[in-house]
PDB file of N, CA and C in Angstrom:
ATOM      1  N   UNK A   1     -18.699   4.568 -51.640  1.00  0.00           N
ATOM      2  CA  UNK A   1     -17.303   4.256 -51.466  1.00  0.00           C
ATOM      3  C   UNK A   1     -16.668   5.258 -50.499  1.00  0.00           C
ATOM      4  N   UNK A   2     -15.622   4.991 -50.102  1.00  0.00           N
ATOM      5  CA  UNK A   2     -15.118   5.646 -48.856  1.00  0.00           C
ATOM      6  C   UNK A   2     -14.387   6.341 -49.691  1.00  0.00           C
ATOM      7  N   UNK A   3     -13.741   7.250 -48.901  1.00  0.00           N
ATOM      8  CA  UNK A   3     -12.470   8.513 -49.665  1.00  0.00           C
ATOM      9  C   UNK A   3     -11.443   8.294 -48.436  1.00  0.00           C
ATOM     10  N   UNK A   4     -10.338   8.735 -48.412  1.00  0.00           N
ATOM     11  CA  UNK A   4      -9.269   9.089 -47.753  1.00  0.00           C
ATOM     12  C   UNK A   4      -8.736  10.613 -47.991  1.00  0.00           C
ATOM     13  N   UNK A   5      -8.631  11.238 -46.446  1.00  0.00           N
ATOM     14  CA  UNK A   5      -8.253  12.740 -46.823  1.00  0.00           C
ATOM     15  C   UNK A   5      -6.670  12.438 -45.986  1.00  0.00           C
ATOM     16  N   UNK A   6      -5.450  12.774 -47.037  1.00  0.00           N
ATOM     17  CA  UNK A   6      -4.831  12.935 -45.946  1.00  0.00           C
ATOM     18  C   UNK A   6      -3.773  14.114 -46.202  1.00  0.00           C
ATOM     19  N   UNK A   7      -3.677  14.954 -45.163  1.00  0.00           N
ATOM     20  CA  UNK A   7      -2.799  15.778 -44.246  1.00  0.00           C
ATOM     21  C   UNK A   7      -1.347  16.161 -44.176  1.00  0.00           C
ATOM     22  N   UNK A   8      -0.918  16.930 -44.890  1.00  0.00           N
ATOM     23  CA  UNK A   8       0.472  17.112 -44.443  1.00  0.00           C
ATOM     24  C   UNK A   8       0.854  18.393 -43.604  1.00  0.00           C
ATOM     25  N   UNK A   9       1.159  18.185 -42.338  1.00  0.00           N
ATOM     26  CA  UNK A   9       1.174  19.664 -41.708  1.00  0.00           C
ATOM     27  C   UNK A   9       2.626  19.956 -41.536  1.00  0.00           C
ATOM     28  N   UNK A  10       2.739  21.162 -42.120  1.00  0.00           N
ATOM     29  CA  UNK A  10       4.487  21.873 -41.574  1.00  0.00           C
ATOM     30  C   UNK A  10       4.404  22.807 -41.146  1.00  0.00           C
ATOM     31  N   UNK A  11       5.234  22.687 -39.622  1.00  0.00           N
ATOM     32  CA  UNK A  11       5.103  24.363 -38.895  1.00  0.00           C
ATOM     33  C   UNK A  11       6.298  24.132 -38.370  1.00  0.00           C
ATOM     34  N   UNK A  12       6.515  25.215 -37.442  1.00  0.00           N
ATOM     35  CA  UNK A  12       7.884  26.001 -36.815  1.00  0.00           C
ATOM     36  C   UNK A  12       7.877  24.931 -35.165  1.00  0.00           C
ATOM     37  N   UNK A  13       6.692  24.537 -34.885  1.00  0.00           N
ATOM     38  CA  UNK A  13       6.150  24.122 -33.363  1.00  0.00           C
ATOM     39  C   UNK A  13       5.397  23.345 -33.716  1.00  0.00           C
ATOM     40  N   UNK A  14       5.550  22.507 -32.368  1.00  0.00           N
ATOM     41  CA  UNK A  14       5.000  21.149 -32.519  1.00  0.00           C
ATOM     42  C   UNK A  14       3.797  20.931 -32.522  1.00  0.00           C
ATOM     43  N   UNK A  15       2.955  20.875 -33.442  1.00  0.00           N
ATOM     44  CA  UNK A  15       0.998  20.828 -33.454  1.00  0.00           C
ATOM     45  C   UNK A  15       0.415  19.428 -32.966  1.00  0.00           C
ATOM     46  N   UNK A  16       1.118  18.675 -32.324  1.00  0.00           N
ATOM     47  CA  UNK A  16       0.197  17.134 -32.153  1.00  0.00           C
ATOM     48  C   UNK A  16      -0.255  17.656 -31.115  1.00  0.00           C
ATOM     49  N   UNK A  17      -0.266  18.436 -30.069  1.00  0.00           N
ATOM     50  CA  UNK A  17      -1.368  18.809 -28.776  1.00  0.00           C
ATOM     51  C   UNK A  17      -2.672  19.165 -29.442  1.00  0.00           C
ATOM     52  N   UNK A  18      -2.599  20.021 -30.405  1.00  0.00           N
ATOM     53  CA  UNK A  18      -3.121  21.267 -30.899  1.00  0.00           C
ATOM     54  C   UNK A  18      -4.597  20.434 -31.895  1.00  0.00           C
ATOM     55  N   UNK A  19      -3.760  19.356 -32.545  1.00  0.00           N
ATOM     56  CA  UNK A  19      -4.500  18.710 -33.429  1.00  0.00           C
ATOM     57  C   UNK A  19      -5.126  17.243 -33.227  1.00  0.00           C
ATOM     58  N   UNK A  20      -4.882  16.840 -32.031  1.00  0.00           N
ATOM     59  CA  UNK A  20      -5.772  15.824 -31.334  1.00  0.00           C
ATOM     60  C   UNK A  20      -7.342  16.173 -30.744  1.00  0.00           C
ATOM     61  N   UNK A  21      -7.277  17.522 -30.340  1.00  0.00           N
ATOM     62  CA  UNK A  21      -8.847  17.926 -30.091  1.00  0.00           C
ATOM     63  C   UNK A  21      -9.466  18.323 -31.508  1.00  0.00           C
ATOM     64  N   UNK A  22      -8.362  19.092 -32.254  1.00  0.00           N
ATOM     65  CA  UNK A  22      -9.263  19.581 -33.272  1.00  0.00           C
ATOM     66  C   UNK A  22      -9.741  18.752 -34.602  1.00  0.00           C
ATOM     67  N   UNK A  23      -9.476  17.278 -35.030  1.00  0.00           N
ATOM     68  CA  UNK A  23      -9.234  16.677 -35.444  1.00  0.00           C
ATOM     69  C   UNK A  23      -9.863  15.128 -35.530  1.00  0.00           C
ATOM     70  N   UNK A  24     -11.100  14.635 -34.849  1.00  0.00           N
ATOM     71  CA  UNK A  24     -10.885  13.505 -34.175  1.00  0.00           C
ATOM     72  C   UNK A  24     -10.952  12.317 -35.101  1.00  0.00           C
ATOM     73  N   UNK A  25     -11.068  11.129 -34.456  1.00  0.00           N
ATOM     74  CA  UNK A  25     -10.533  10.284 -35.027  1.00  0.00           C
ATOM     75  C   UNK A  25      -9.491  10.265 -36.696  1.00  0.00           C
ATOM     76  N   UNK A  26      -8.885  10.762 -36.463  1.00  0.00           N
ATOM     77  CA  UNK A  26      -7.821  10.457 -37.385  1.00  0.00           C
ATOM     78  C   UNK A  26      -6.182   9.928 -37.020  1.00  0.00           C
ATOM     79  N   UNK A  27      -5.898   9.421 -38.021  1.00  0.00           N
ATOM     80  CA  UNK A  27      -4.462   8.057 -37.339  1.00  0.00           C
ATOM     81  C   UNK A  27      -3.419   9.384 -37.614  1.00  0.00           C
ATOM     82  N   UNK A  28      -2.722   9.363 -36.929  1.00  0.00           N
ATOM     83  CA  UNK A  28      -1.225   9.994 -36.897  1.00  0.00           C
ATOM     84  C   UNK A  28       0.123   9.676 -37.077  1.00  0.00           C
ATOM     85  N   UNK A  29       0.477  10.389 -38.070  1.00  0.00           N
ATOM     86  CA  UNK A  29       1.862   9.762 -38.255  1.00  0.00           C
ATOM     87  C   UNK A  29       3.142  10.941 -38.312  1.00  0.00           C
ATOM     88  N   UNK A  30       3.737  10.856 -37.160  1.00  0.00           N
ATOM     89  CA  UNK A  30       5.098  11.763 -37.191  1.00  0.00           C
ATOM     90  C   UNK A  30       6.230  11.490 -38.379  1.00  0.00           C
ATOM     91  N   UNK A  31       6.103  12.544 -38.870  1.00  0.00           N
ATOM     92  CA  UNK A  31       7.356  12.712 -40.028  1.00  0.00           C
ATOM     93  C   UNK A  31       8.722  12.991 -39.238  1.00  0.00           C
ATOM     94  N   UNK A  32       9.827  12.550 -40.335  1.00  0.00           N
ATOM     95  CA  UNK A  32      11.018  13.020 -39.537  1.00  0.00           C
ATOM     96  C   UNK A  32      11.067  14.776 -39.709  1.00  0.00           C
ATOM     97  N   UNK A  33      11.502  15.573 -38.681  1.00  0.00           N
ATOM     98  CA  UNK A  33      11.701  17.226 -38.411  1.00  0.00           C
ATOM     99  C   UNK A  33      12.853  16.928 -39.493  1.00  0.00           C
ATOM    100  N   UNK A  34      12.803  18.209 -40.050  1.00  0.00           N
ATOM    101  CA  UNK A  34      13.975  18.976 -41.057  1.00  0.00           C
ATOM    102  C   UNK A  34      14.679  19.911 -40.478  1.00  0.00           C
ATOM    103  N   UNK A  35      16.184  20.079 -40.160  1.00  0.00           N
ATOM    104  CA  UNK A  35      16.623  21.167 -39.571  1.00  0.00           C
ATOM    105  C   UNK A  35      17.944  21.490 -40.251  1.00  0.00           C
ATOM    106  N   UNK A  36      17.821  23.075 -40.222  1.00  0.00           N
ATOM    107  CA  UNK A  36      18.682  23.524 -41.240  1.00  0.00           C
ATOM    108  C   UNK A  36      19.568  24.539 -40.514  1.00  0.00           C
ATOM    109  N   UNK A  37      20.396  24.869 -40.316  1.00  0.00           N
ATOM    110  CA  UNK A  37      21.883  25.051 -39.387  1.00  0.00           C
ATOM    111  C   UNK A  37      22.385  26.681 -40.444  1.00  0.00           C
ATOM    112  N   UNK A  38      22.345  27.776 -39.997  1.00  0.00           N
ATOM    113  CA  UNK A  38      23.201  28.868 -40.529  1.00  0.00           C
ATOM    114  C   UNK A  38      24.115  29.084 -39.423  1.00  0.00           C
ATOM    115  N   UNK A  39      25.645  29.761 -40.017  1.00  0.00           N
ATOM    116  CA  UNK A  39      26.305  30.365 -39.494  1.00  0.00           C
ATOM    117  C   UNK A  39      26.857  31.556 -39.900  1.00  0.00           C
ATOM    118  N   UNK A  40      27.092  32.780 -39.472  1.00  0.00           N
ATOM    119  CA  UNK A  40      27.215  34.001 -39.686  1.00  0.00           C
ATOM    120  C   UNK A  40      28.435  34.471 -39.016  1.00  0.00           C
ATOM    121  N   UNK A  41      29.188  35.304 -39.452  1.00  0.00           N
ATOM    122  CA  UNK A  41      30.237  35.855 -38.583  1.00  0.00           C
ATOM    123  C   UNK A  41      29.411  37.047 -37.639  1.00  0.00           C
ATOM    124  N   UNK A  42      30.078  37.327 -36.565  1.00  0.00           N
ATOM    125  CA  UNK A  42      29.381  38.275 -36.112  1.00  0.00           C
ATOM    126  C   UNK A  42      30.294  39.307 -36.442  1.00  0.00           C
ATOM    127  N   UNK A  43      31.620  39.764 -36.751  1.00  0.00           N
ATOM    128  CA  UNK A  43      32.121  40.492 -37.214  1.00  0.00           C
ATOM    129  C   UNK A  43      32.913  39.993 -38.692  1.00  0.00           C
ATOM    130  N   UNK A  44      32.974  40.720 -39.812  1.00  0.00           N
ATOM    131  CA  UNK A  44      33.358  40.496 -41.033  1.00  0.00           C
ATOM    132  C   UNK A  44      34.776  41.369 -40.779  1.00  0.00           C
ATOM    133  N   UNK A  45      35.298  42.023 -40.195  1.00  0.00           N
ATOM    134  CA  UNK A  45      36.386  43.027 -40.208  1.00  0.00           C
ATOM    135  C   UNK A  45      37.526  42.547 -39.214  1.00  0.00           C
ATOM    136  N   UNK A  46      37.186  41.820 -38.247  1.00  0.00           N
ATOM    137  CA  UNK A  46      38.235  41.810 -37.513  1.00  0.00           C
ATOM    138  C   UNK A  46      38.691  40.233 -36.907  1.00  0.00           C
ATOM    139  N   UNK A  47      37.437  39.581 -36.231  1.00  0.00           N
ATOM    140  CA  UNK A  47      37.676  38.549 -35.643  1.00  0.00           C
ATOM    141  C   UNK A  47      36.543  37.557 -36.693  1.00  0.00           C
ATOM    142  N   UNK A  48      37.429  36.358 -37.321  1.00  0.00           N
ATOM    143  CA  UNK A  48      36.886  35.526 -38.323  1.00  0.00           C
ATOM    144  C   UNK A  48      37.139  33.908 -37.089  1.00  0.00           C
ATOM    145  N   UNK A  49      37.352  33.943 -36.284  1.00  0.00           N
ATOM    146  CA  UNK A  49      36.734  33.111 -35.244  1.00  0.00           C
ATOM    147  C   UNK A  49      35.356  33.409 -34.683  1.00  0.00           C
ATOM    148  N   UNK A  50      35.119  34.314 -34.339  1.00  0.00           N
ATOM    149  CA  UNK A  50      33.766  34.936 -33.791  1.00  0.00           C
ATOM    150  C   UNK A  50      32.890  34.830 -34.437  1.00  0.00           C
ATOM    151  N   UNK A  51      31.717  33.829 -34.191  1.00  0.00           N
ATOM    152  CA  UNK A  51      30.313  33.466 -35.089  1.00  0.00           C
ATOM    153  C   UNK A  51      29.738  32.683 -34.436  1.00  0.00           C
ATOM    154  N   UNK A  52      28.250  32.955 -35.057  1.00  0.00           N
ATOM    155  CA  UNK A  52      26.890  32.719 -34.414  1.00  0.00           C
ATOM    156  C   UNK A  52      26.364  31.581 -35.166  1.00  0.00           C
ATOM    157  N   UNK A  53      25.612  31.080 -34.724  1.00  0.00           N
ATOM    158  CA  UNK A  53      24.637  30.221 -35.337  1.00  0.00           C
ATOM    159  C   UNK A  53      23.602  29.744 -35.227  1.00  0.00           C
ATOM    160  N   UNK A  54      22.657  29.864 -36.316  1.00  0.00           N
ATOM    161  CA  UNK A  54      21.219  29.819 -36.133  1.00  0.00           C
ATOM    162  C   UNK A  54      20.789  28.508 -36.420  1.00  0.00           C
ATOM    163  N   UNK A  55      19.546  27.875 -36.337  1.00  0.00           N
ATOM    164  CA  UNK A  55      18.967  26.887 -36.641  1.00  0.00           C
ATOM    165  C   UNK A  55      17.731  26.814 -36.599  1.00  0.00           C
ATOM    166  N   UNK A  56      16.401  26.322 -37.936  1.00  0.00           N
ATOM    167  CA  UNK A  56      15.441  26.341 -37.921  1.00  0.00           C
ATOM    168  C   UNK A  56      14.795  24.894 -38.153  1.00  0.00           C
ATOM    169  N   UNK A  57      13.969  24.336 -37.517  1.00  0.00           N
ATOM    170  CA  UNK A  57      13.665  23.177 -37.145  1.00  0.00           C
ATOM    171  C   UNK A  57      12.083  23.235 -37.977  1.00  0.00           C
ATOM    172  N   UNK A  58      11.816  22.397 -38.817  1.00  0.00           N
ATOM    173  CA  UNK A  58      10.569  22.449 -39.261  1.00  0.00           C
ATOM    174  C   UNK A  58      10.186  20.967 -38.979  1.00  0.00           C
ATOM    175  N   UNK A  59       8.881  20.845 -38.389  1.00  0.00           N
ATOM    176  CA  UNK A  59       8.004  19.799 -38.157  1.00  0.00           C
ATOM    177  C   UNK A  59       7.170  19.176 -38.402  1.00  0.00           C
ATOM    178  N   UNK A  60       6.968  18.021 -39.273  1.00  0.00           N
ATOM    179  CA  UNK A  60       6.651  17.354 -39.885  1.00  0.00           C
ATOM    180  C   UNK A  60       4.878  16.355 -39.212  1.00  0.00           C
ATOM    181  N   UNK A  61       3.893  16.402 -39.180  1.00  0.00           N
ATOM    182  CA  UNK A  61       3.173  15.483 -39.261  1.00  0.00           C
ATOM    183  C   UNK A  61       1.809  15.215 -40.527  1.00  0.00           C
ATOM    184  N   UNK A  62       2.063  13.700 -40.246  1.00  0.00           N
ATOM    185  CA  UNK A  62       1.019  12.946 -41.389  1.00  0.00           C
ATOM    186  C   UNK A  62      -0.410  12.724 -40.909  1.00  0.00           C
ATOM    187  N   UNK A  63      -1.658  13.150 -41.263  1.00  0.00           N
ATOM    188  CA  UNK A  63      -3.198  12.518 -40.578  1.00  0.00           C
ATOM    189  C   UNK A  63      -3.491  11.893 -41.965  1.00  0.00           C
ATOM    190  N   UNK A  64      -4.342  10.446 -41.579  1.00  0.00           N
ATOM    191  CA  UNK A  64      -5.006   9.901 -42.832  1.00  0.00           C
ATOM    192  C   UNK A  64      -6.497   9.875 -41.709  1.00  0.00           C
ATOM    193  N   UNK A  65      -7.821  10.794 -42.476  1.00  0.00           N
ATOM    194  CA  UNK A  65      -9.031  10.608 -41.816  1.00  0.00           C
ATOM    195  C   UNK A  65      -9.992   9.948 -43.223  1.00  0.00           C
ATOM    196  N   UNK A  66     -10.705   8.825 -42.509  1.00  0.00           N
ATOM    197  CA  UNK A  66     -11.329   8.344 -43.587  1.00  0.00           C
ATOM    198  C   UNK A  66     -13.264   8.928 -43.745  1.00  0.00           C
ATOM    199  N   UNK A  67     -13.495   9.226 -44.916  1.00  0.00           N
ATOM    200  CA  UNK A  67     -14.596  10.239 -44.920  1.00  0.00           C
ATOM    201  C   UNK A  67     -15.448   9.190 -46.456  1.00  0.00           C
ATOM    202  N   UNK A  68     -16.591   9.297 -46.064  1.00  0.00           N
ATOM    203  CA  UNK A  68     -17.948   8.521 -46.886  1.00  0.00           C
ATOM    204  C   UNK A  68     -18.098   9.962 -48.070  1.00  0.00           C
ATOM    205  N   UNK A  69     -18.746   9.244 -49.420  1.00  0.00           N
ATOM    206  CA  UNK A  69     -19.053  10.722 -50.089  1.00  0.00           C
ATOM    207  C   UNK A  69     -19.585  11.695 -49.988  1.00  0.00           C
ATOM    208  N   UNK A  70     -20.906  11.142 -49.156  1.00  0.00           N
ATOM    209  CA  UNK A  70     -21.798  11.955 -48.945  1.00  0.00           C
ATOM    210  C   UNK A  70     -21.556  12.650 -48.040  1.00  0.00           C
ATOM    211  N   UNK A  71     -20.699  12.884 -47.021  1.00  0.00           N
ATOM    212  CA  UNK A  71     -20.289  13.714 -46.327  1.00  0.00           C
ATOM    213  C   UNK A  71     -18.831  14.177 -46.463  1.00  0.00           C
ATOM    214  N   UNK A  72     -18.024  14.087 -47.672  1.00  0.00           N
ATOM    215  CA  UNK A  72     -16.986  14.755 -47.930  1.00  0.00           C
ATOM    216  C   UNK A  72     -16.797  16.318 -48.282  1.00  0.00           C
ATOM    217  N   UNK A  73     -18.147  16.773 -48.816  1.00  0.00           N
ATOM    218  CA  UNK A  73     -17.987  17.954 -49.033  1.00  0.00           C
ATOM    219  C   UNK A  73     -18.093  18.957 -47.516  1.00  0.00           C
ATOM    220  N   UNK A  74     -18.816  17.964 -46.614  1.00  0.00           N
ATOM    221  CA  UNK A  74     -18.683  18.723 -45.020  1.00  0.00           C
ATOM    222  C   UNK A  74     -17.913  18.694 -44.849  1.00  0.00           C
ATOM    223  N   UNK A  75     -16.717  17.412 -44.561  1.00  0.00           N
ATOM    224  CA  UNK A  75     -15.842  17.511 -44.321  1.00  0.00           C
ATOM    225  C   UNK A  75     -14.521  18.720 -44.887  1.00  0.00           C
ATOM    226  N   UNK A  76     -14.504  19.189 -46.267  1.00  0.00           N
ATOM    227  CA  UNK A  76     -14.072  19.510 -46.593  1.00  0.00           C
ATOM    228  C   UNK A  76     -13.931  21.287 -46.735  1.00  0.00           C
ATOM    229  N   UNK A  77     -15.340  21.455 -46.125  1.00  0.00           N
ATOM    230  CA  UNK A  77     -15.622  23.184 -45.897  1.00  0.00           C
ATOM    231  C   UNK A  77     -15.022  22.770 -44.231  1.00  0.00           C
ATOM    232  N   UNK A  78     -15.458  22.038 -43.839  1.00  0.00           N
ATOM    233  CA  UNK A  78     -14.629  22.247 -42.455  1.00  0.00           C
ATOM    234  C   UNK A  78     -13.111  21.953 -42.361  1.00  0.00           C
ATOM    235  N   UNK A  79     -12.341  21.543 -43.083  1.00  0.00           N
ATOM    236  CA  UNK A  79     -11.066  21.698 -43.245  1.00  0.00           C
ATOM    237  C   UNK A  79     -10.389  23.045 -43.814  1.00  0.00           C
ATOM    238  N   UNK A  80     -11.339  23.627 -44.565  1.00  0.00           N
ATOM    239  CA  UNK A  80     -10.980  25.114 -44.914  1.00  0.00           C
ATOM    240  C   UNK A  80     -11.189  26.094 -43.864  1.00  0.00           C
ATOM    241  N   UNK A  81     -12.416  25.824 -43.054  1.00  0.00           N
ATOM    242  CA  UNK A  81     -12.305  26.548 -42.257  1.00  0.00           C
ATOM    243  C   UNK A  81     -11.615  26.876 -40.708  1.00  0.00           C
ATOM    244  N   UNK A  82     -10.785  25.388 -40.679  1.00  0.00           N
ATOM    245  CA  UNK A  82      -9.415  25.402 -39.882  1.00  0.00           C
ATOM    246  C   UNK A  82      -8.930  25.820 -39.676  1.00  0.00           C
ATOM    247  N   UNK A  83      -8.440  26.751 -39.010  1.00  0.00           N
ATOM    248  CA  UNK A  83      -7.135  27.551 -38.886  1.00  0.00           C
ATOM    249  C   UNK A  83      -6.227  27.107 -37.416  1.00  0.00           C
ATOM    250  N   UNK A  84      -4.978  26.133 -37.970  1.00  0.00           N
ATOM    251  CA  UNK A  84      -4.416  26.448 -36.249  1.00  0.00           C
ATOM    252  C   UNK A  84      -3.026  27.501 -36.852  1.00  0.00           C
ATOM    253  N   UNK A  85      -2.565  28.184 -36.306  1.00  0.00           N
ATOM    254  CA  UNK A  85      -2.179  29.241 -36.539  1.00  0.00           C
ATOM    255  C   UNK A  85      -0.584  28.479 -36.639  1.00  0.00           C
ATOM    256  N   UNK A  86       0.022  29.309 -37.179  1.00  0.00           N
ATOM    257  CA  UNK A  86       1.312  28.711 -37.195  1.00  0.00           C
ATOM    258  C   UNK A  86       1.740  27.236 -38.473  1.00  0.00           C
ATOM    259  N   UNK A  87       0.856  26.998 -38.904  1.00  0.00           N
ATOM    260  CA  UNK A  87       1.085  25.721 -39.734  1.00  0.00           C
ATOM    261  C   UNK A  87       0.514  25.559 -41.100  1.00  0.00           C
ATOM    262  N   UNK A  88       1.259  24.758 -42.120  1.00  0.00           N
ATOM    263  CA  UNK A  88       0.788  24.802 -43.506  1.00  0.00           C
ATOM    264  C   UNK A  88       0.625  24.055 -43.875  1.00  0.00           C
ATOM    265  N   UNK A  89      -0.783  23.337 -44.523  1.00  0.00           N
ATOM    266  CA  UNK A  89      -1.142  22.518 -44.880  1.00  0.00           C
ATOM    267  C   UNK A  89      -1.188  21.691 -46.342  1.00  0.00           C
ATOM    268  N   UNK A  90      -1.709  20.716 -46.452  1.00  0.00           N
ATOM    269  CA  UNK A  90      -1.117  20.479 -47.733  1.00  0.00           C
ATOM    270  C   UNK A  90      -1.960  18.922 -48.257  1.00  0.00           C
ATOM    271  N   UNK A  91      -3.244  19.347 -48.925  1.00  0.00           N
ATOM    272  CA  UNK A  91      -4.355  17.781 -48.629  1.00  0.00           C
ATOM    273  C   UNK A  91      -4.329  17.170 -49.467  1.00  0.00           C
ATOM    274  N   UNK A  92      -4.667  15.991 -49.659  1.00  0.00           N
ATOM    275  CA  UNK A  92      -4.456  14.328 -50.886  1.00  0.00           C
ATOM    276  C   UNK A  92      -5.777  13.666 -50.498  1.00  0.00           C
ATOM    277  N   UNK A  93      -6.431  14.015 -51.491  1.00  0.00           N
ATOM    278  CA  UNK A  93      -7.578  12.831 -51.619  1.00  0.00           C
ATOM    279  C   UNK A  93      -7.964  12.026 -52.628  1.00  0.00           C
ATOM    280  N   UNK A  94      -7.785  10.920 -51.988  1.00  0.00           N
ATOM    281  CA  UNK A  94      -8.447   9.489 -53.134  1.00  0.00           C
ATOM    282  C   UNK A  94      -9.174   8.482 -53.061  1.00  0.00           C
ATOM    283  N   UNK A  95      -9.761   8.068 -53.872  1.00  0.00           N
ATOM    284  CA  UNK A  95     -10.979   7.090 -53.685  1.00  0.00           C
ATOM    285  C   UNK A  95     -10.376   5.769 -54.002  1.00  0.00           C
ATOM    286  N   UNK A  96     -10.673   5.136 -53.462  1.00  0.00           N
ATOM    287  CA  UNK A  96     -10.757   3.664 -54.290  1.00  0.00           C
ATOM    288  C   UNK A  96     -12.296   3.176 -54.338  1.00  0.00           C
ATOM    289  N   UNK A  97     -12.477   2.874 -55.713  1.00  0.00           N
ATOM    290  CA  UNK A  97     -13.351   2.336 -56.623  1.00  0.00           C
ATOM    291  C   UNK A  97     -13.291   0.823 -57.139  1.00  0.00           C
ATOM    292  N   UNK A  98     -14.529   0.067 -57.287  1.00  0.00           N
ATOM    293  CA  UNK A  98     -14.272  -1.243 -57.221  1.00  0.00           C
ATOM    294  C   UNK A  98     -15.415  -1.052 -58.792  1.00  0.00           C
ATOM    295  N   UNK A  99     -14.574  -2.181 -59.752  1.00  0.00           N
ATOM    296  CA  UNK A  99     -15.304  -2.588 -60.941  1.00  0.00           C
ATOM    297  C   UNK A  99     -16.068  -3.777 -61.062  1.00  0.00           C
ATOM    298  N   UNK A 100     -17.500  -3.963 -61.773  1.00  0.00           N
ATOM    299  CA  UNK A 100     -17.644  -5.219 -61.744  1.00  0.00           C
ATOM    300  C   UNK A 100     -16.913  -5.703 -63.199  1.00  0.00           C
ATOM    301  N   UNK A 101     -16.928  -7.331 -63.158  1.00  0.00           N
ATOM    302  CA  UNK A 101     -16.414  -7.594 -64.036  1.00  0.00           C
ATOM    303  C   UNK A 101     -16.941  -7.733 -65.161  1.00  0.00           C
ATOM    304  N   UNK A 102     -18.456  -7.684 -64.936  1.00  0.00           N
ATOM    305  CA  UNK A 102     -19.565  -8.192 -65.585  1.00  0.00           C
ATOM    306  C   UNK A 102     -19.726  -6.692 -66.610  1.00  0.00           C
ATOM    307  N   UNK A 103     -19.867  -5.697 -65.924  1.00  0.00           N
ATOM    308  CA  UNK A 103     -19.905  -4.011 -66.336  1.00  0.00           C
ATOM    309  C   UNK A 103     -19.186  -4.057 -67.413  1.00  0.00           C
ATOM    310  N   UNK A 104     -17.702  -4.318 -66.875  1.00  0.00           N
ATOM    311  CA  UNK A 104     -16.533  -3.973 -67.642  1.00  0.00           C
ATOM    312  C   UNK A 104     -16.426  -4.711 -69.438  1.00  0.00           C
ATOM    313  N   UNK A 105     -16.823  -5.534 -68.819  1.00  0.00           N
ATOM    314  CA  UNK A 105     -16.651  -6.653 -70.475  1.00  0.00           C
ATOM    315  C   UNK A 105     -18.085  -6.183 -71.128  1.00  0.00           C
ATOM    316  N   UNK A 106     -19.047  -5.625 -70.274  1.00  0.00           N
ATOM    317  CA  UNK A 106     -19.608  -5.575 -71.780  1.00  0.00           C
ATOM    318  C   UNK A 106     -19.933  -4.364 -72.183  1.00  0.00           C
ATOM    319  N   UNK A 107     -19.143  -3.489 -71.243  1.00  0.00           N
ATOM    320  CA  UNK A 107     -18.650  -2.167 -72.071  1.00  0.00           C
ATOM    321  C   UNK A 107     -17.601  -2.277 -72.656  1.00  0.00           C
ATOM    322  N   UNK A 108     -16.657  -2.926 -72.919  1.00  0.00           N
ATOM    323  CA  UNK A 108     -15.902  -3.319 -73.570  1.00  0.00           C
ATOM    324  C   UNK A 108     -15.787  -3.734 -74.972  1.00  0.00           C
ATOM    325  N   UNK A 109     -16.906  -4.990 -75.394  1.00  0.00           N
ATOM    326  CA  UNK A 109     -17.614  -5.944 -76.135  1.00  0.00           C
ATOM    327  C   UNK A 109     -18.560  -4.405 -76.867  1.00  0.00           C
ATOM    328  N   UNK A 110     -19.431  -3.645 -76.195  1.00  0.00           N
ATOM    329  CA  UNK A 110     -20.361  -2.672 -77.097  1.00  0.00           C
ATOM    330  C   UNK A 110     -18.992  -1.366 -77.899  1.00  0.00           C
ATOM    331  N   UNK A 111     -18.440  -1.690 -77.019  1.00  0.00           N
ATOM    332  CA  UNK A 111     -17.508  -0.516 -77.698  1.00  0.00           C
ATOM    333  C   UNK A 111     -16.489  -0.755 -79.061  1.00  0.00           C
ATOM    334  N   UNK A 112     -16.387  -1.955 -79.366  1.00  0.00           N
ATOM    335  CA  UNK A 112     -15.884  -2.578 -80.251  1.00  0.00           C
ATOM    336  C   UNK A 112     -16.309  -2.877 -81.291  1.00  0.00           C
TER     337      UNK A 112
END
């Protein structure tokens, strides 16, 4: 049965250059960026018009790479051993599994 590994990357800078070579065949999906807005006075004593403002932009992308069992555990020392610098990762893996029907009922039927 196949597995699905998928990917959540958050960094400061934009990694889709970064993660098309290192990465291959896997589908891509841009998340919406999160950006979060401070403002500060630059003086507290005198002038309360006078202020700055910062803003930090975090960047969002999705990979779904599809991986066989027998080679998930490769896959998976080589995802640890990843490093693109700057970014945090965050992995989901799941199988889908198919029942027979035939299995099911008469484990079902003995268990009863």
């Amino acid at each position: 049965m196949a597995a699905k590994i998928r990917i959540v990357m958050k960094s400061f800078m934009s990694q889709a250059n970064k993660v098309e070579g290192v990465i291959p065949y896997a589908q891509k999906v841009g998340l919406p960026e999160s950006r979060s807005l401070y403002t500060v006075l630059r003086s507290p004593h005198i002038d309360k018009k006078s202020r700055e403002q910062f803003s930090m932009h975090v960047k969002k992308q999705f990979l779904v790479q599809k991986a066989e069992t027998h080679e998930l555990q490769k896959k998976l020392f080589w995802l640890k051993r990843l490093r693109l610098l700057g970014a945090q990762y965050e992995l989901q893996i799941s199988f889908k599994t198919r029942l027979d029907k035939k299995k099911l009922q008469a484990a079902l039927s003995s268990g009863c």
